[in-house]
PDB file of N, CA and C in Angstrom:
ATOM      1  N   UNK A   1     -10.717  71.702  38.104  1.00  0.00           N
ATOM      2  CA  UNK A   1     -12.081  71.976  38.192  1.00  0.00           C
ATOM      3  C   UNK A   1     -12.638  72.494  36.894  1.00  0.00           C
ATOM      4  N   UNK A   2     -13.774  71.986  37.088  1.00  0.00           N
ATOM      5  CA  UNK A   2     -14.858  72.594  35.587  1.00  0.00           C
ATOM      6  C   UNK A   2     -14.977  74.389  36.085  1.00  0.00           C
ATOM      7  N   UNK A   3     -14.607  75.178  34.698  1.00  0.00           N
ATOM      8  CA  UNK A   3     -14.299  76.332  34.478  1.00  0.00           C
ATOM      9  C   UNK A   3     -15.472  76.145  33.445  1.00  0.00           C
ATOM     10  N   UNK A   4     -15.836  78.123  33.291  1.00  0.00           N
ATOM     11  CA  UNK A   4     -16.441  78.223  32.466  1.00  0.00           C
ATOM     12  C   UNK A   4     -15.954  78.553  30.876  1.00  0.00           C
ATOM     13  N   UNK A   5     -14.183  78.125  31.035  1.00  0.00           N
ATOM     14  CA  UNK A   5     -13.501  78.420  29.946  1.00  0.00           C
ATOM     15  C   UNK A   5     -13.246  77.159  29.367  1.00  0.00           C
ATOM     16  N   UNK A   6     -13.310  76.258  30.183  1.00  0.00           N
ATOM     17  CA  UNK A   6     -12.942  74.947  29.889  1.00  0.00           C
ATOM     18  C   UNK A   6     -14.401  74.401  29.294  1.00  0.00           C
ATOM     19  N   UNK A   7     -15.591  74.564  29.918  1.00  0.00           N
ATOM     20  CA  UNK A   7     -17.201  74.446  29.135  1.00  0.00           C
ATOM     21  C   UNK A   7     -17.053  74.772  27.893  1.00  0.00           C
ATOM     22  N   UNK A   8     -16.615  76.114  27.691  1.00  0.00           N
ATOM     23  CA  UNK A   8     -16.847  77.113  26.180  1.00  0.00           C
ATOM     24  C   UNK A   8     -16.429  76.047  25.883  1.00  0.00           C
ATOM     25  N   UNK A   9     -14.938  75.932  25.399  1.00  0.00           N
ATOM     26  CA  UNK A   9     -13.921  74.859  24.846  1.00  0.00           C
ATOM     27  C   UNK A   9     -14.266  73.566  24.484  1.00  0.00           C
ATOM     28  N   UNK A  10     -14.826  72.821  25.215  1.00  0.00           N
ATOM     29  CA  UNK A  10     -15.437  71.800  25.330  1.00  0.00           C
ATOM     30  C   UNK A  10     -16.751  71.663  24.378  1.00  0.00           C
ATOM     31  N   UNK A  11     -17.557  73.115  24.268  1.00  0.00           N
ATOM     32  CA  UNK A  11     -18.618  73.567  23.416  1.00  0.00           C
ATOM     33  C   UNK A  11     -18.193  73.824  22.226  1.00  0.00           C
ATOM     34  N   UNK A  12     -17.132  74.667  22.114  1.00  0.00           N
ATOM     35  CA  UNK A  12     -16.802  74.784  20.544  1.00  0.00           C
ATOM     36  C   UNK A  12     -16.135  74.021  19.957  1.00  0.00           C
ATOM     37  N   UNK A  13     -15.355  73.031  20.928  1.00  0.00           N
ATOM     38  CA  UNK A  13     -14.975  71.653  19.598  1.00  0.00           C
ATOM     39  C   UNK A  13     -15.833  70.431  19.296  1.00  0.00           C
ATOM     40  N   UNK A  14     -17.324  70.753  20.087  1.00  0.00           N
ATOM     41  CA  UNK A  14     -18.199  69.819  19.740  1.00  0.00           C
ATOM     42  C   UNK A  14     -18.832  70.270  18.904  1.00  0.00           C
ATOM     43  N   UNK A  15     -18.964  71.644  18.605  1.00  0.00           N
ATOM     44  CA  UNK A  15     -19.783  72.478  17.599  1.00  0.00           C
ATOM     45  C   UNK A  15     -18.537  72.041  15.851  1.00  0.00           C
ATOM     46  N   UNK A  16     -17.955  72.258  16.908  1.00  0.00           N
ATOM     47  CA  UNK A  16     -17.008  72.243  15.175  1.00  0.00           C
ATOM     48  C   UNK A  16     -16.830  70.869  14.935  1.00  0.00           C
ATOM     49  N   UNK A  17     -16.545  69.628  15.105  1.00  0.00           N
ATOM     50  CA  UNK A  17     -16.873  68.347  15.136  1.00  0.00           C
ATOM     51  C   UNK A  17     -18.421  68.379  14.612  1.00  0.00           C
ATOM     52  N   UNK A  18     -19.370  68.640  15.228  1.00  0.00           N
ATOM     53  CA  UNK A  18     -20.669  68.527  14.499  1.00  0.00           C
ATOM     54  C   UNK A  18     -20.906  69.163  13.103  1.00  0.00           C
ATOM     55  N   UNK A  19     -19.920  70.214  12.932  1.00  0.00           N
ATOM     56  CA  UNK A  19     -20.256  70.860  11.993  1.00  0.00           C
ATOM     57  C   UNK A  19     -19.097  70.276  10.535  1.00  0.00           C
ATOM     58  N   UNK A  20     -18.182  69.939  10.639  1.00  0.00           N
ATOM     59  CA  UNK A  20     -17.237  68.907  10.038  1.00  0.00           C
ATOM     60  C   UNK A  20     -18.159  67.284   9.965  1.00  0.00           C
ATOM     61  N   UNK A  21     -18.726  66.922  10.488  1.00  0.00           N
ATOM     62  CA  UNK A  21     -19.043  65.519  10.205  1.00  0.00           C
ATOM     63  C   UNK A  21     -20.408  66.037   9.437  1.00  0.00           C
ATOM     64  N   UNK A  22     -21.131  67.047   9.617  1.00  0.00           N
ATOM     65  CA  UNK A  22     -22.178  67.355   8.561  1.00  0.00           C
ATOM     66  C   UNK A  22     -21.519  67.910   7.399  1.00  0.00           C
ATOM     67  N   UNK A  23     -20.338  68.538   7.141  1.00  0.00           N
ATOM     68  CA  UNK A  23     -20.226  69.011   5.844  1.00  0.00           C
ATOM     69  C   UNK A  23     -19.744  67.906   5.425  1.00  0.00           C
ATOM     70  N   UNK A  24     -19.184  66.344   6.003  1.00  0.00           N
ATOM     71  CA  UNK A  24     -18.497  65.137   5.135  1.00  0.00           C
ATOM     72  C   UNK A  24     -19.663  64.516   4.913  1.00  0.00           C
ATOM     73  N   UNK A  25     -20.796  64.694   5.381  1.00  0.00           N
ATOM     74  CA  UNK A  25     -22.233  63.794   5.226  1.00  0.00           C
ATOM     75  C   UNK A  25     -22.333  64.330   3.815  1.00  0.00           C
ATOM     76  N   UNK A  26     -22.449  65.702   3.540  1.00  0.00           N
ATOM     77  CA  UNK A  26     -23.276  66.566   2.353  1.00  0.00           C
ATOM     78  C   UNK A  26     -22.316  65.854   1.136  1.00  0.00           C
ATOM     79  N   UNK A  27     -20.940  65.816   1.511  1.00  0.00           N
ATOM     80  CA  UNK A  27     -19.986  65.392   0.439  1.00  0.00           C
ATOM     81  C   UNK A  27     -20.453  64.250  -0.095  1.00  0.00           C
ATOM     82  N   UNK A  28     -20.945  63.293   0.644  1.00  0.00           N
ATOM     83  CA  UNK A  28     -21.255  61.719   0.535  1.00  0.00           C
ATOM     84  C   UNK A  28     -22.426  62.300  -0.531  1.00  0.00           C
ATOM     85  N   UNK A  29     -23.416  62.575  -0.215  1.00  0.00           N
ATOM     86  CA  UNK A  29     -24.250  62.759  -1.510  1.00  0.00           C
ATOM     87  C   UNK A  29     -23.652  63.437  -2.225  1.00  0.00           C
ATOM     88  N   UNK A  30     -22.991  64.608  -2.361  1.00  0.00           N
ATOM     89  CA  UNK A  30     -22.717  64.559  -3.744  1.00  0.00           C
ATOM     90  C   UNK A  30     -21.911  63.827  -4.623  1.00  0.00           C
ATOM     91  N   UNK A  31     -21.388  63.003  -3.961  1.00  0.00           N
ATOM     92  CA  UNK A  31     -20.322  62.269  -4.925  1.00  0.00           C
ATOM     93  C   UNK A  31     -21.269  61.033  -5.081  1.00  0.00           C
ATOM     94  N   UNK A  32     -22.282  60.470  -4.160  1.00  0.00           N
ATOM     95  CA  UNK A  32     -23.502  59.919  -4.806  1.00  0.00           C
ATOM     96  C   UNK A  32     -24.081  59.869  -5.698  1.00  0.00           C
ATOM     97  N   UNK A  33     -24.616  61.685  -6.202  1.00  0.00           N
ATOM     98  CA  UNK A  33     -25.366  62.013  -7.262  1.00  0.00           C
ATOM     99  C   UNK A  33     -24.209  61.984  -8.191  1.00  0.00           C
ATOM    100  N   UNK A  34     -23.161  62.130  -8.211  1.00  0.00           N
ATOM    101  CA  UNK A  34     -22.149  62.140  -9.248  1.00  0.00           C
ATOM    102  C   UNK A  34     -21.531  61.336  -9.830  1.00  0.00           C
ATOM    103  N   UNK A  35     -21.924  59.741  -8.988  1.00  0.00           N
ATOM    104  CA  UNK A  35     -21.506  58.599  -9.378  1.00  0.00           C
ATOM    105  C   UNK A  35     -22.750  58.136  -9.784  1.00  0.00           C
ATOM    106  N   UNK A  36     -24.012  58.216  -9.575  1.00  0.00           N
ATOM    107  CA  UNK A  36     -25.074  58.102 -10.244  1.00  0.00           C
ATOM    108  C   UNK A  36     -25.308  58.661 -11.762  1.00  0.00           C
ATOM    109  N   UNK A  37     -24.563  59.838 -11.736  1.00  0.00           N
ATOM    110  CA  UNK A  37     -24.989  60.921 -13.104  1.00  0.00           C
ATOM    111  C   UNK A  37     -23.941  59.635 -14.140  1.00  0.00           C
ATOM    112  N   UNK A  38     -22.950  59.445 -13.439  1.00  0.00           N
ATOM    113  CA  UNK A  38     -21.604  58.694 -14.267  1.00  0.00           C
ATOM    114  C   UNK A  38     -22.230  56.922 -15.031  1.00  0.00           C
ATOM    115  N   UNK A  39     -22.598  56.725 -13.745  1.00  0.00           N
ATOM    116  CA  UNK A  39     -23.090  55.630 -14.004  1.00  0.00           C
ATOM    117  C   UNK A  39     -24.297  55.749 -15.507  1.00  0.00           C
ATOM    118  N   UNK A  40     -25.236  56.766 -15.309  1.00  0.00           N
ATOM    119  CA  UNK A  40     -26.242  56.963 -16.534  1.00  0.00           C
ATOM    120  C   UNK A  40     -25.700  57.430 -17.540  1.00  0.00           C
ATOM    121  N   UNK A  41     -24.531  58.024 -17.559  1.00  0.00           N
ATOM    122  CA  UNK A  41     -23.857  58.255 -18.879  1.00  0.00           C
ATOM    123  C   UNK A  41     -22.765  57.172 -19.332  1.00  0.00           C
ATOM    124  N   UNK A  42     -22.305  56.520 -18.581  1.00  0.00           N
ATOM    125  CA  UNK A  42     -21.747  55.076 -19.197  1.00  0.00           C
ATOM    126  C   UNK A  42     -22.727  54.468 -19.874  1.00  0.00           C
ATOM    127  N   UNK A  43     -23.781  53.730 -18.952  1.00  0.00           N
ATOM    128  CA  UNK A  43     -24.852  53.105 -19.564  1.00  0.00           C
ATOM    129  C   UNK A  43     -25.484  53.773 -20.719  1.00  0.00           C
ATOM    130  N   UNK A  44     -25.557  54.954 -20.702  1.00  0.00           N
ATOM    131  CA  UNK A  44     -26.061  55.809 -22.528  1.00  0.00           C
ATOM    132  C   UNK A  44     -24.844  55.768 -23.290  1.00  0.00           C
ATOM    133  N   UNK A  45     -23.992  55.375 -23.365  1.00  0.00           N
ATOM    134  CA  UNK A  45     -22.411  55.590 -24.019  1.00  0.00           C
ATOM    135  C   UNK A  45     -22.595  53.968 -24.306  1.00  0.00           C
ATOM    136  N   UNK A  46     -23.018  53.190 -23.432  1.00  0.00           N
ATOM    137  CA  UNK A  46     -22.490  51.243 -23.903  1.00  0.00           C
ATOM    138  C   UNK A  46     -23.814  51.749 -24.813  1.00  0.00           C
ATOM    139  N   UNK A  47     -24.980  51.129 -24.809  1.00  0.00           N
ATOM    140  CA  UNK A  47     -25.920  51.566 -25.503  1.00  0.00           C
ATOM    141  C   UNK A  47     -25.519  52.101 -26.820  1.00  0.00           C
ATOM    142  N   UNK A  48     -25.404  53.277 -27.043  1.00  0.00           N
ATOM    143  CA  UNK A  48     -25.061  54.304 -28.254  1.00  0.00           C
ATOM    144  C   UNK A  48     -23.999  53.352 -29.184  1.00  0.00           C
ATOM    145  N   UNK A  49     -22.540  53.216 -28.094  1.00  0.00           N
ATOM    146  CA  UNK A  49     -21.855  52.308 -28.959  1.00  0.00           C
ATOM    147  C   UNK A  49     -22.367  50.746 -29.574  1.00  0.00           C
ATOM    148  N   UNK A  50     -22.843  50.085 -28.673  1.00  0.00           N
ATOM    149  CA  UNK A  50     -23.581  49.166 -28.790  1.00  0.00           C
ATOM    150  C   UNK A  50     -24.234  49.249 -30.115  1.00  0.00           C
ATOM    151  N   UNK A  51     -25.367  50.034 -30.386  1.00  0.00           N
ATOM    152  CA  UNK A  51     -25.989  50.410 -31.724  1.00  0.00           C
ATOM    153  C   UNK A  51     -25.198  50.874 -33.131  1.00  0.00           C
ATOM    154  N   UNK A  52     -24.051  51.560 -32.490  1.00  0.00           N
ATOM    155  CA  UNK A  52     -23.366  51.449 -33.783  1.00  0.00           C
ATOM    156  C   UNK A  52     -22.584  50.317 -34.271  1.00  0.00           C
ATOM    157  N   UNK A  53     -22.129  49.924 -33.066  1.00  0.00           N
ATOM    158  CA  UNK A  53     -21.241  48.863 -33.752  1.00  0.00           C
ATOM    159  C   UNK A  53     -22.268  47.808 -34.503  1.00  0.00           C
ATOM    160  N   UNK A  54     -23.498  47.421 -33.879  1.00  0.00           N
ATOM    161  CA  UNK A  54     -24.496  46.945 -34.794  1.00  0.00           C
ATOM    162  C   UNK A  54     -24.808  47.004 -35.865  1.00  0.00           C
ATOM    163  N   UNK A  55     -24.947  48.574 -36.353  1.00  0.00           N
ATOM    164  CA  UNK A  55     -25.358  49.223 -37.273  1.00  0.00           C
ATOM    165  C   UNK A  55     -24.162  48.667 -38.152  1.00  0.00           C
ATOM    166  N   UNK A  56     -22.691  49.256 -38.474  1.00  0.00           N
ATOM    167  CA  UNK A  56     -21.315  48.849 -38.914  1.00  0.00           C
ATOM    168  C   UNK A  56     -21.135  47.332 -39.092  1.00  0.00           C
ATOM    169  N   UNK A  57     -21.728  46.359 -38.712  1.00  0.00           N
ATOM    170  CA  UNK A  57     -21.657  44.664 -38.942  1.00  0.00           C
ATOM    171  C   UNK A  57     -22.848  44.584 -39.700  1.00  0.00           C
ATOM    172  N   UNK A  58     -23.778  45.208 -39.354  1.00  0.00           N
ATOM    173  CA  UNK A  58     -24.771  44.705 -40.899  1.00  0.00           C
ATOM    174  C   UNK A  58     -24.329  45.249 -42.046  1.00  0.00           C
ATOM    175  N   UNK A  59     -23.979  46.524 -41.928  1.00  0.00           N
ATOM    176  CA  UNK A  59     -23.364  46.779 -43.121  1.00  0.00           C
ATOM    177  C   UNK A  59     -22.510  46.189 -43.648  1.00  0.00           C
ATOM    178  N   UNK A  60     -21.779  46.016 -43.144  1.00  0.00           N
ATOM    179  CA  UNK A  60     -20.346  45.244 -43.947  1.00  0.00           C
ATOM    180  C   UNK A  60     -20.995  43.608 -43.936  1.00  0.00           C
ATOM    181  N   UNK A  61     -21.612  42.687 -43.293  1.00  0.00           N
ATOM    182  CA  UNK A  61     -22.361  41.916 -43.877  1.00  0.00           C
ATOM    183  C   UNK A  61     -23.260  42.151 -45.119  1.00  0.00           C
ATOM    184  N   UNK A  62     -24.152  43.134 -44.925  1.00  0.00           N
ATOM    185  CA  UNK A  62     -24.850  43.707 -46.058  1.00  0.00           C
ATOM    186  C   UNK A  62     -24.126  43.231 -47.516  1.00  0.00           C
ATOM    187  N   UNK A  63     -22.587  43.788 -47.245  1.00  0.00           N
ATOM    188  CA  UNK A  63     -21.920  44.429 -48.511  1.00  0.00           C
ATOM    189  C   UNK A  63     -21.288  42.922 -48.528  1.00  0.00           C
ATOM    190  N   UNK A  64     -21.063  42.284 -48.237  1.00  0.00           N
ATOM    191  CA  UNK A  64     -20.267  40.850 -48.624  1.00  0.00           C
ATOM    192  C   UNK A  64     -21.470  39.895 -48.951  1.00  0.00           C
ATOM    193  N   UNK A  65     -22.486  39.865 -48.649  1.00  0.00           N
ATOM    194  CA  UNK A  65     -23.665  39.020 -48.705  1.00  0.00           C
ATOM    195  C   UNK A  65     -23.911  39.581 -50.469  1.00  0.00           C
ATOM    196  N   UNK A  66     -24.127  40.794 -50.616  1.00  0.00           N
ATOM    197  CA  UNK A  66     -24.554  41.816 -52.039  1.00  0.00           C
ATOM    198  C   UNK A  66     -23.069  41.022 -53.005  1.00  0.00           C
ATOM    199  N   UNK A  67     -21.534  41.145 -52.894  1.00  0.00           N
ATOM    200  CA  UNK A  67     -20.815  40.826 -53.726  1.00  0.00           C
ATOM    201  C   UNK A  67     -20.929  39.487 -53.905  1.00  0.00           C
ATOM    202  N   UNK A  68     -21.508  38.085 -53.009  1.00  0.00           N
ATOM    203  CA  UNK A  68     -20.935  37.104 -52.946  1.00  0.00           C
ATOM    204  C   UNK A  68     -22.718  36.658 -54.357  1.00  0.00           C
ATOM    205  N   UNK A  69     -23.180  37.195 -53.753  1.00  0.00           N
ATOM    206  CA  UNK A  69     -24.501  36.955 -54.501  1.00  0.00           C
ATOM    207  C   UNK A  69     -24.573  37.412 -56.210  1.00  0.00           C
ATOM    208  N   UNK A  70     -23.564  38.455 -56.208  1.00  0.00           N
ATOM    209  CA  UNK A  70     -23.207  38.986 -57.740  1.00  0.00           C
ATOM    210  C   UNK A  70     -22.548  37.897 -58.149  1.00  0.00           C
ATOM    211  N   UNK A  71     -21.829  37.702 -57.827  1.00  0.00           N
ATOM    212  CA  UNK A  71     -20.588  36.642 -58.167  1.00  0.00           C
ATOM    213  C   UNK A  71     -21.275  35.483 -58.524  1.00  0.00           C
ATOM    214  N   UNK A  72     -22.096  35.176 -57.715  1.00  0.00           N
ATOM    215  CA  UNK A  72     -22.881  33.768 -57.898  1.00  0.00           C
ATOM    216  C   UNK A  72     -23.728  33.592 -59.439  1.00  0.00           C
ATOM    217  N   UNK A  73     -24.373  34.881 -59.834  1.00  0.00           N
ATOM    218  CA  UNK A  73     -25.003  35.193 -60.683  1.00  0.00           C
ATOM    219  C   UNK A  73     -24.671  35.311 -61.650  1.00  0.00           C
ATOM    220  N   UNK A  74     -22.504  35.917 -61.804  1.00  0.00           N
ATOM    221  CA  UNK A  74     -21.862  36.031 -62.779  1.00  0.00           C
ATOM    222  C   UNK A  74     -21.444  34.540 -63.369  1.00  0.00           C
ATOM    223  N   UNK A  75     -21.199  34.330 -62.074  1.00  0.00           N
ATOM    224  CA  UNK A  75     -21.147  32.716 -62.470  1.00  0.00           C
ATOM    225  C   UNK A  75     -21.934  31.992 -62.928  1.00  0.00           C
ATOM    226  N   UNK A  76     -22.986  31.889 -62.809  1.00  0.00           N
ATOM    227  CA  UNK A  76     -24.103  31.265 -63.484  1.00  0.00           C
ATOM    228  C   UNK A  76     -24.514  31.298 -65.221  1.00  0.00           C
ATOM    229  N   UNK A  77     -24.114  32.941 -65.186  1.00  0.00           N
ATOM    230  CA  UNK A  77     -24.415  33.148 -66.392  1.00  0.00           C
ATOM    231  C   UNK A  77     -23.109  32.746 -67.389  1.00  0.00           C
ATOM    232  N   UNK A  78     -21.805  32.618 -66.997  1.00  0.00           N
ATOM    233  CA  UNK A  78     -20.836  32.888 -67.994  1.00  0.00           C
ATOM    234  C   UNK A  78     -20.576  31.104 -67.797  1.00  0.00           C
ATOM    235  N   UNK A  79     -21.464  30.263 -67.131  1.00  0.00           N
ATOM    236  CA  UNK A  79     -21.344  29.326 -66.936  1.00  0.00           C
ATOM    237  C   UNK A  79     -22.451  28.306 -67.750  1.00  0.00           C
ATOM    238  N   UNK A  80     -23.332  28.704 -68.279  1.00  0.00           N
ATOM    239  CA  UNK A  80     -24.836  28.040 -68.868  1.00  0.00           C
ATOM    240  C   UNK A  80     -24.232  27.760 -69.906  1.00  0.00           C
ATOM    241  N   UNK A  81     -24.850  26.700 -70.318  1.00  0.00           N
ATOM    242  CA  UNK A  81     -24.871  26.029 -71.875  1.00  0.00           C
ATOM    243  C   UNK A  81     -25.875  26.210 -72.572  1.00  0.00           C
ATOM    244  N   UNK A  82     -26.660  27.257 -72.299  1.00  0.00           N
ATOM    245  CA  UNK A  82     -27.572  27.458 -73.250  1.00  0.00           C
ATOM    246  C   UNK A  82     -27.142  28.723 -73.835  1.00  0.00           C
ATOM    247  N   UNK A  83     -25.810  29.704 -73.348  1.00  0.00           N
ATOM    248  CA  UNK A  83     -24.938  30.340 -74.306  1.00  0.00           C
ATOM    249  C   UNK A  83     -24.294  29.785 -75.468  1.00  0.00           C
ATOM    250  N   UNK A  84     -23.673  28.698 -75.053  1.00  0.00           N
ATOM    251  CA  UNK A  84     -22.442  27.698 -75.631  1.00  0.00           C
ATOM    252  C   UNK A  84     -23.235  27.233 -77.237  1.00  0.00           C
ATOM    253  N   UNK A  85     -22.857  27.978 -78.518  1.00  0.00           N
ATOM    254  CA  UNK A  85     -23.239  27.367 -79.391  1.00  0.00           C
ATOM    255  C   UNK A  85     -22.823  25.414 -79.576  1.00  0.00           C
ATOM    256  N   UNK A  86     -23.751  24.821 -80.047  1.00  0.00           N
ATOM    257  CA  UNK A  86     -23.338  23.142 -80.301  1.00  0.00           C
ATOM    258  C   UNK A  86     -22.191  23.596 -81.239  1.00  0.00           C
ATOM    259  N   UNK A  87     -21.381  22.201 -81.120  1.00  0.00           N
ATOM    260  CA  UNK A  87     -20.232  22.098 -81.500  1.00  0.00           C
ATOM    261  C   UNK A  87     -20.665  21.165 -82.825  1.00  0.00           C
ATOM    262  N   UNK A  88     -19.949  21.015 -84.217  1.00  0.00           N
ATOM    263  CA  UNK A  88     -20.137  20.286 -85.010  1.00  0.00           C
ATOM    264  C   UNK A  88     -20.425  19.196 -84.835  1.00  0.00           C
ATOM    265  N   UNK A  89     -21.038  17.901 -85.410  1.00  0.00           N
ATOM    266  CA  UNK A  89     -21.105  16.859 -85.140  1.00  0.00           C
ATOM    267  C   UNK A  89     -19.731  15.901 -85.423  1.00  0.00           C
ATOM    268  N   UNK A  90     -19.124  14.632 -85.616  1.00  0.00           N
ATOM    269  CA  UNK A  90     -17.857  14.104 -86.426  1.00  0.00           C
ATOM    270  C   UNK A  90     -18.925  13.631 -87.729  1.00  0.00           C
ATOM    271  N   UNK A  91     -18.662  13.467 -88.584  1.00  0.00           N
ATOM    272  CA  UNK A  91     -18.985  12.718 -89.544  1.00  0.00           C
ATOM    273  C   UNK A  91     -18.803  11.638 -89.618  1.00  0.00           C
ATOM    274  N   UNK A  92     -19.481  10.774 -89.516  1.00  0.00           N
ATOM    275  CA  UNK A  92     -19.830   9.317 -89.800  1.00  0.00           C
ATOM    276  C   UNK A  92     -18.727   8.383 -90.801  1.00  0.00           C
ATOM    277  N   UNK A  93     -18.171   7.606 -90.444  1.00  0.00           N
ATOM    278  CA  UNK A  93     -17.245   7.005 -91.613  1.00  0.00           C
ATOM    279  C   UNK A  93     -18.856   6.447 -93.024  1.00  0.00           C
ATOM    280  N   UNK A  94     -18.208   6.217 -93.832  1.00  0.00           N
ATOM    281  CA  UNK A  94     -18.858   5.813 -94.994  1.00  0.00           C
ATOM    282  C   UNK A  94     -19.388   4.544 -94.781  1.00  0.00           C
ATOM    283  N   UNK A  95     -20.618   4.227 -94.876  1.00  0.00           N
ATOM    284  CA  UNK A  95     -21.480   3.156 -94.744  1.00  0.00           C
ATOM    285  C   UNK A  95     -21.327   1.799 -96.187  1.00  0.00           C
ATOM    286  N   UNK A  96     -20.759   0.577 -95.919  1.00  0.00           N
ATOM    287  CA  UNK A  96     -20.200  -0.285 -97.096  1.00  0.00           C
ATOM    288  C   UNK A  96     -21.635  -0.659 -97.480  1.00  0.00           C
ATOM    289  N   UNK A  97     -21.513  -1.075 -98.541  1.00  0.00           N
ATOM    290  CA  UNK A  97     -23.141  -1.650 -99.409  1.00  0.00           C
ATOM    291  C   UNK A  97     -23.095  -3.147 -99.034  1.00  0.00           C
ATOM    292  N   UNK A  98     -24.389  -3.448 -98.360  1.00  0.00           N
ATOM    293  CA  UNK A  98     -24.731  -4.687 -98.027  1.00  0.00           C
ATOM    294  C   UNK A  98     -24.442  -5.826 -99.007  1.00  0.00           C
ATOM    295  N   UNK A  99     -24.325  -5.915-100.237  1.00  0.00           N
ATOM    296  CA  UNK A  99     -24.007  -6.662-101.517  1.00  0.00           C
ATOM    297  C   UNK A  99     -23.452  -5.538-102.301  1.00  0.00           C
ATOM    298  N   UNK A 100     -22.271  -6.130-102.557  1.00  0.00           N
ATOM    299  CA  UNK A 100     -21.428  -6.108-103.674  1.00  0.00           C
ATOM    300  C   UNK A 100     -21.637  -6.623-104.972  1.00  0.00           C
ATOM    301  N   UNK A 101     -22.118  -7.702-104.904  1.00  0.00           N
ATOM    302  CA  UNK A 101     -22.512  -8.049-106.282  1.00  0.00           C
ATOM    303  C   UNK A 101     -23.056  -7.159-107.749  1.00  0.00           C
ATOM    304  N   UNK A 102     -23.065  -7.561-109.122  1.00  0.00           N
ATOM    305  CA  UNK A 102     -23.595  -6.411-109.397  1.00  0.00           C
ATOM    306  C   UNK A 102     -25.212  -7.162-109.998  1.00  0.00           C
ATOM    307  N   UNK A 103     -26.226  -7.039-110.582  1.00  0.00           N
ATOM    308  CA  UNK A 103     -27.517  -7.055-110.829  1.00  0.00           C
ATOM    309  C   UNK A 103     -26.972  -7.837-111.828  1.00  0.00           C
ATOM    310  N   UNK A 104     -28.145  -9.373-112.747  1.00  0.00           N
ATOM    311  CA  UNK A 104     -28.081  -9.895-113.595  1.00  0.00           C
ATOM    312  C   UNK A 104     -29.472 -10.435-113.235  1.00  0.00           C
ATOM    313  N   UNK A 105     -29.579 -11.009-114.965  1.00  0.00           N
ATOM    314  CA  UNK A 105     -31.218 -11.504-115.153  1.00  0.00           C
ATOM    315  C   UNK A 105     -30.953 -12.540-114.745  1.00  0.00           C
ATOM    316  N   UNK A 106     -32.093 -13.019-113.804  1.00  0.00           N
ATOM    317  CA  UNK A 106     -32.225 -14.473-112.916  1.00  0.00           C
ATOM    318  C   UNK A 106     -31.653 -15.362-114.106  1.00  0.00           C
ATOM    319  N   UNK A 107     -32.474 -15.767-115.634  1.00  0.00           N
ATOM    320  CA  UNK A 107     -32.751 -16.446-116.319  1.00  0.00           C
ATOM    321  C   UNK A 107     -32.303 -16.139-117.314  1.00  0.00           C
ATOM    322  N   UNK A 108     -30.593 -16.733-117.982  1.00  0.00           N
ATOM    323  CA  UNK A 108     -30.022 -16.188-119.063  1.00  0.00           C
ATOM    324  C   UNK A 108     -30.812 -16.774-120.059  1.00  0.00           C
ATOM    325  N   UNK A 109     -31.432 -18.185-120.431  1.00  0.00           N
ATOM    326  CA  UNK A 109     -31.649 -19.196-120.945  1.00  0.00           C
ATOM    327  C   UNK A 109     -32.817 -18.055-121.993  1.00  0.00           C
ATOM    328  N   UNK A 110     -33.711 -17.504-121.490  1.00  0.00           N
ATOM    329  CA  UNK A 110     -34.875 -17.837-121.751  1.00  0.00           C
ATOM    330  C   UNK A 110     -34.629 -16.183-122.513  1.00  0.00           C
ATOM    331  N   UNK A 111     -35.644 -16.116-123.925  1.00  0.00           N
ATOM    332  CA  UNK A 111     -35.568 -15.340-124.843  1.00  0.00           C
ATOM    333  C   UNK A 111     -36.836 -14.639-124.464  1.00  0.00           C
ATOM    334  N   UNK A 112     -36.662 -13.324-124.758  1.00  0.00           N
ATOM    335  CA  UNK A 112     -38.169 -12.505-124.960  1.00  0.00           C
ATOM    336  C   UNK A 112     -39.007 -13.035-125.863  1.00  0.00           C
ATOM    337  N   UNK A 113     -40.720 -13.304-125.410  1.00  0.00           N
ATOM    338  CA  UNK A 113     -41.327 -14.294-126.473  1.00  0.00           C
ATOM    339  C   UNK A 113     -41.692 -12.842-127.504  1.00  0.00           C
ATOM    340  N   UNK A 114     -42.590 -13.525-128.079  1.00  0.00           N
ATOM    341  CA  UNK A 114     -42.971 -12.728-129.621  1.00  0.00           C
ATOM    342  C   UNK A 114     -43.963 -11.628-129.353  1.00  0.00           C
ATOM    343  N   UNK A 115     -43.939 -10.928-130.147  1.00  0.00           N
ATOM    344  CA  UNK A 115     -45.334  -9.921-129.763  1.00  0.00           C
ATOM    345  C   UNK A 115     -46.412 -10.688-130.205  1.00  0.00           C
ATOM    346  N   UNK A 116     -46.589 -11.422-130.650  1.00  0.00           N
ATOM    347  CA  UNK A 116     -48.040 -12.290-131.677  1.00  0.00           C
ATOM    348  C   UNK A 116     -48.874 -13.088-130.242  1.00  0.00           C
ATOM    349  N   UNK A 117     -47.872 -13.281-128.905  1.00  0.00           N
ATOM    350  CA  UNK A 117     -48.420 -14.390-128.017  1.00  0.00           C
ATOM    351  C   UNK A 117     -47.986 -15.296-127.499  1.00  0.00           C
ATOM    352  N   UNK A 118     -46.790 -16.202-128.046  1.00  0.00           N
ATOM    353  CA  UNK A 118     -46.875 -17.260-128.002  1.00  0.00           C
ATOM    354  C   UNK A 118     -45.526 -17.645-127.453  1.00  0.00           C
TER     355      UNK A 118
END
């Protein structure tokens, strides 16, 4: 038979059951808000890293883009021919004389005339 000891009993393990499934409810949010807080500090941590590692590849692009461009320039210059003094010319072999022959008066025959004219 229902006793009023067996009621209590019956009352206080429903009290304590109610009161155990509300303190595992409260737990649930906090490990909610705590996996929420986690979650916003990962996502600010990818982010942050994110930006640096960004930051660290331009640079070092920066710096290989800056040497490759020196280089180009060194090259250019130690490369121009408008440094390069001209080089001697060869000299020409000796040019032969079109006639060999040597000069004579057309006309052995004929004597210088006189001073008088005639």
């Amino acid at each position: 038979m229902v006793t009023v000891k067996y009621f209590l009993r019956i009352f206080k393990g429903s009290i304590g059951c109610l009161c155990f499934l509300l303190l595992a409810s409260c737990g649930d949010d906090k490990e909610t808000i705590v996996q929420e807080k986690v979650a916003e500090r990962v996502t600010a941590f990818k982010v942050k890293k994110s930006a640096e590692c960004l930051e660290s590849l331009l640079q070092t692009a920066e710096r290989r883009v800056d040497s490759l461009l020196l280089t180009e320039a060194q090259d250019a210059l130690n490369d121009s021919l408008a440094r390069l003094r001209p080089w001697r010319p060869f000299q020409p072999a000796p040019i032969q004389p079109i006639d060999s022959l040597t000069v004579k008066p057309i006309f052995d025959g004929i004597k210088p005339s006189s001073k008088k004219g005639g």
